[in-house]
Protein backbone atom coordinates (compact mmCIF):
# COMPACT_ATOMS: atom_id res chain seq x y z
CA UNK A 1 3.66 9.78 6.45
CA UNK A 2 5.06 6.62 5.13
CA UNK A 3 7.84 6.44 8.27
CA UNK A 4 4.93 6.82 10.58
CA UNK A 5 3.41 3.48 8.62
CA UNK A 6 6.05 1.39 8.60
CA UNK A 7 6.88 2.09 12.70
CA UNK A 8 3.16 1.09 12.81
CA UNK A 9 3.72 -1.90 10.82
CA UNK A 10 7.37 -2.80 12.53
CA UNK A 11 5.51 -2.81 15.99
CA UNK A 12 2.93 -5.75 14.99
CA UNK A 13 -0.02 -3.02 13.47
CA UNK A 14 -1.49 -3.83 10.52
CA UNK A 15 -1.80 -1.45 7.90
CA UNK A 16 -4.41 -1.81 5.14
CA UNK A 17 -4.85 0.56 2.00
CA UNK A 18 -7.95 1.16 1.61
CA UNK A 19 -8.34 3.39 -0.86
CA UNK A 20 -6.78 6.45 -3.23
CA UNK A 21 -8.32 9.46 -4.43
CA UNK A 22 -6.02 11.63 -6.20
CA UNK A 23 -2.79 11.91 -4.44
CA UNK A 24 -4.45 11.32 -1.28
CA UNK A 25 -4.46 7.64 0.22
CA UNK A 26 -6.76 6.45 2.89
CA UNK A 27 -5.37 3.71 5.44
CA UNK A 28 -6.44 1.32 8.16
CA UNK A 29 -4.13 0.53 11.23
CA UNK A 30 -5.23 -1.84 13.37
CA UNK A 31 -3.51 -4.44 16.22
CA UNK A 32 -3.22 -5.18 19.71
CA UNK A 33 -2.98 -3.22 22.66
CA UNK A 34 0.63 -4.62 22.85
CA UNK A 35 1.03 -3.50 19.18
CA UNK A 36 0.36 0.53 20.55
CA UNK A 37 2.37 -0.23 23.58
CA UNK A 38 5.21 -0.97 21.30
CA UNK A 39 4.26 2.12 19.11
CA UNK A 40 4.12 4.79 21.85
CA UNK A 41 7.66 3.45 22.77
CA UNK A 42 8.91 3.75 19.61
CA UNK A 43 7.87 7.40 19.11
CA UNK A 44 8.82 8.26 22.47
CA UNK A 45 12.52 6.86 21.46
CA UNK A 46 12.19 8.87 18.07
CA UNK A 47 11.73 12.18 19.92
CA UNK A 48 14.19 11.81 22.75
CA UNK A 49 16.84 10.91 19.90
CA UNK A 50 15.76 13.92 18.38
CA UNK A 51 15.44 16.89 21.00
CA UNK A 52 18.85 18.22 22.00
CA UNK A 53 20.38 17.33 25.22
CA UNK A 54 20.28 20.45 28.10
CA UNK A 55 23.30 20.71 30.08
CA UNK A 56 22.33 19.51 33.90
């Protein structure tokens, strides 16, 4: 979960703790539209580096 949270904040989100019960820790992400523009592209580049080329 933390990789997911720094993308977020790399792409201009900001992320806010908010809280902590136990082990379990409650966040806020918030930004731009240009901020989840940037963070759909970044996934998108995670999962193509990812997934195994086919042969064409």
């Amino acid at each position: 979960m933390d990789d997911i949270l720094k993308i977020a904040q790399d792409c201009g989100f900001a992320v806010v703790l908010e809280g902590r019960i136990g082990n379990q820790e409650y966040n806020s992400v918030s930004g731009p539209v240009q901020a989840l523009e940037r963070f759909a592209e970044a996934i998108r580049d995670t999962v193509l580096q990812t997934q195994p080329r086919q042969n064409e």
